[in-house]
Protein backbone atom coordinates (compact mmCIF):
# COMPACT_ATOMS: atom_id res chain seq x y z
CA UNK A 1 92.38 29.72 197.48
CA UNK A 2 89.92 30.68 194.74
CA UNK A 3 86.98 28.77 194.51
CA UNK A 4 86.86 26.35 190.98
CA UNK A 5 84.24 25.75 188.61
CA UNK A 6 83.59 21.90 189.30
CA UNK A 7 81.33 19.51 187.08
CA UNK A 8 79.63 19.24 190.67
CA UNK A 9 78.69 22.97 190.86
CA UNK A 10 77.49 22.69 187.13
CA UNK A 11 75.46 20.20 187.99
CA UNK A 12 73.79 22.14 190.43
CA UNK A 13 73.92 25.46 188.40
CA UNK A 14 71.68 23.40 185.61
CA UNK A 15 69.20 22.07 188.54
CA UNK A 16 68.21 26.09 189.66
CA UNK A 17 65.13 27.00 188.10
CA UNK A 18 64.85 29.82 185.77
CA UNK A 19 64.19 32.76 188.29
CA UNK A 20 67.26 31.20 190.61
CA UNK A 21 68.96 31.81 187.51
CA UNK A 22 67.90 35.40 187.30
CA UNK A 23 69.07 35.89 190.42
CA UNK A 24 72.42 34.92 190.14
CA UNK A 25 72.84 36.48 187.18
CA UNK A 26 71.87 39.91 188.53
CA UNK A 27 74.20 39.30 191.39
CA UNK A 28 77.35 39.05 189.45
CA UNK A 29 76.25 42.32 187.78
CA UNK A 30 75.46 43.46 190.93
CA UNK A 31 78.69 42.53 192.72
CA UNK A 32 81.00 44.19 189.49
CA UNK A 33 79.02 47.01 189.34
CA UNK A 34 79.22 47.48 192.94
CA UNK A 35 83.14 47.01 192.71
CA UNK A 36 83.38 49.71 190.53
CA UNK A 37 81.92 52.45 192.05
CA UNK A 38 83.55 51.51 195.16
CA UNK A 39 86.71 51.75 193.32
CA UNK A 40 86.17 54.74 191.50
CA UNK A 41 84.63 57.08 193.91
CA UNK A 42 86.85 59.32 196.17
CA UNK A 43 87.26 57.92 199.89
CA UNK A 44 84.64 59.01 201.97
CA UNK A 45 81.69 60.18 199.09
CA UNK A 46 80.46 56.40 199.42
CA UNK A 47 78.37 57.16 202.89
CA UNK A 48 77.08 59.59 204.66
CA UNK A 49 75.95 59.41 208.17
CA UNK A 50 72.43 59.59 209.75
CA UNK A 51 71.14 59.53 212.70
CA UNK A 52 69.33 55.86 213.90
CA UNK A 53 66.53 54.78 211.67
CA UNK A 54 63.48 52.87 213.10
CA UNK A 55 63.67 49.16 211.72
CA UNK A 56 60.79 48.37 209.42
CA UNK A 57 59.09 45.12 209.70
CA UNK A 58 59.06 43.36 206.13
CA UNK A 59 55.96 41.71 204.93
CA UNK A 60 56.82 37.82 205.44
CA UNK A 61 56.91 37.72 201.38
CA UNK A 62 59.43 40.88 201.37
CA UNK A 63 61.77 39.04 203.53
CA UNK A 64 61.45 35.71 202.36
CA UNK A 65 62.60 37.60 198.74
CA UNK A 66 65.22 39.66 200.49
CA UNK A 67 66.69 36.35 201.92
CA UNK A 68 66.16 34.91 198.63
CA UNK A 69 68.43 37.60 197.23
CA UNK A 70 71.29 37.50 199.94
CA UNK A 71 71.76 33.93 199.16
CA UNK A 72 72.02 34.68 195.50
CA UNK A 73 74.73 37.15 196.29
CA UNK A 74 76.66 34.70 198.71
CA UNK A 75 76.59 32.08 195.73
CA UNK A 76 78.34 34.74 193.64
CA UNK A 77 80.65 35.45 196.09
CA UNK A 78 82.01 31.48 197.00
CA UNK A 79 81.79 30.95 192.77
CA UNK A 80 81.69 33.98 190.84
CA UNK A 81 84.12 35.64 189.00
CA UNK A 82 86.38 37.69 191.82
CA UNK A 83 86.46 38.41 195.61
CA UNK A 84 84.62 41.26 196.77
CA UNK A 85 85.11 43.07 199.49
CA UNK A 86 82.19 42.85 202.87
CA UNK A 87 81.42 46.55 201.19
CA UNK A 88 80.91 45.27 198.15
CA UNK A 89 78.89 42.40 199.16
CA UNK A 90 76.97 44.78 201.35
CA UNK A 91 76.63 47.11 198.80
CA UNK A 92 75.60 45.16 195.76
CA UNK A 93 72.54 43.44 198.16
CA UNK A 94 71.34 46.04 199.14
CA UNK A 95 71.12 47.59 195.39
CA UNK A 96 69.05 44.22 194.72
CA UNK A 97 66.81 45.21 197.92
CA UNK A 98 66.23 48.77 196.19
CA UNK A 99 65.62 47.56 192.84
CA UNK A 100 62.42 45.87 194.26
CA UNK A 101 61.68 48.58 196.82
CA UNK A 102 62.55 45.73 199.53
CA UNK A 103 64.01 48.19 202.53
CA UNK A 104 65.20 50.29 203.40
CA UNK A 105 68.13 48.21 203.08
CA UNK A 106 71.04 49.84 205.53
CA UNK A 107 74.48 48.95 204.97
CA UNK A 108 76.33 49.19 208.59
CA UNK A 109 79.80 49.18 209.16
CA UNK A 110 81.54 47.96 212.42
CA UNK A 111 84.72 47.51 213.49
CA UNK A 112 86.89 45.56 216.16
CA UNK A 113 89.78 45.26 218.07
CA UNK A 114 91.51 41.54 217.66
CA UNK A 115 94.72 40.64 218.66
CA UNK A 116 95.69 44.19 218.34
CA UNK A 117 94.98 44.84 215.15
CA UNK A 118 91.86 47.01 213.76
CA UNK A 119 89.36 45.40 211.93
CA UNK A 120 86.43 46.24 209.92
CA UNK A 121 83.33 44.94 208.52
CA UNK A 122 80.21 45.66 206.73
CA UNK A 123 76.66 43.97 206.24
CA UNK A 124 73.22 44.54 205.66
CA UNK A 125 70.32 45.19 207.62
CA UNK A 126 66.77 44.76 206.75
CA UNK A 127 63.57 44.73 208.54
CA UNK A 128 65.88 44.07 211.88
CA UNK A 129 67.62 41.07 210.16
CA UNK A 130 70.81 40.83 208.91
CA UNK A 131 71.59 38.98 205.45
CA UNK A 132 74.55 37.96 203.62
CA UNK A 133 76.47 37.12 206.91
CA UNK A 134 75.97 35.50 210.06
CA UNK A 135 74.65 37.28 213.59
CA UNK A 136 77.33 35.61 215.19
CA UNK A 137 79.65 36.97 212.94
CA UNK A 138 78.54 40.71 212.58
CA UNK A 139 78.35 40.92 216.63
CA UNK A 140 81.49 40.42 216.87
CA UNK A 141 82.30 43.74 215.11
CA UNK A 142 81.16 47.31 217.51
CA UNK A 143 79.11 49.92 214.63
CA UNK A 144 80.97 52.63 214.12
CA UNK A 145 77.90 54.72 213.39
CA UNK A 146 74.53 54.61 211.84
CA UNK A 147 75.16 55.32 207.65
CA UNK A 148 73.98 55.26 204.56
CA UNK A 149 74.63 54.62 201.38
CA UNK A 150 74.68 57.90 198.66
CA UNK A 151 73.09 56.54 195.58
CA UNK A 152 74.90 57.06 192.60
């Protein structure tokens, strides 16, 4: 069910402060822009594989921001205009991480066996911690292999 613009969210939408604000905003542009180019690039020029990268600690400030950012992007997601994908999600945090040379941010992809059925995920990794989903969550999926995201 999509999620509805209530006078409760605007209330809390007018109690962020102004860099909250900025935040948000870039992660709707984030999140569209990030929609697009995973719908207009041909299947399989999105990633490119690499072999495992040693995880770089994050100054406490880095991480604090990156967490900062993740949350903007989940806010986006549950009130936002549209529902994007895990990839998308994945993809358009770790564009924020980039923009402020916060990283590297890796965008995994896992997948798992339920009920018979073949699923997938993807998430982001950064500095060994995972944002914009739960641990819980994203161990519950197997990584298909360690990859990368080809800027465009």
């Amino acid at each position: 069910m999509p999620a509805r613009f209530t006078l409760r969210k605007a209330g809390k939408l007018f109690r962020l402060g102004p860099a909250e604000l900025r935040d948000l905003l870039e992660a709707q542009w984030a999140l569209l822009s990030s929609r697009r180019s995973v719908r207009s690039r041909p299947i399989g020029t999105l990633i490119e594989n690499q072999g495992a990268e040693e995880v770089e600690l994050l100054e406490p400030e880095q991480l604090k921001r990156a967490r900062e950012l993740a949350l903007a992007v989940e806010r986006v997601v549950e009130n936002g205009l549209g529902r994007p994908t895990c990839l998308v999600k994945a993809i358009a945090i770790q564009r924020m991480l980039a923009r402020r040379g916060i990283g590297p941010g890796i965008v995994r992809v896992g997948a798992s066996l339920a009920g018979g059925s073949l699923k997938a995920h993807a998430w982001v990794e950064v500095g060994g911690e995972i944002l914009g989903d739960t641990e819980e969550h994203v161990r519950s999926f197997e990584p298909v292999s360690d990859m990368r995201l080809i800027e465009f």
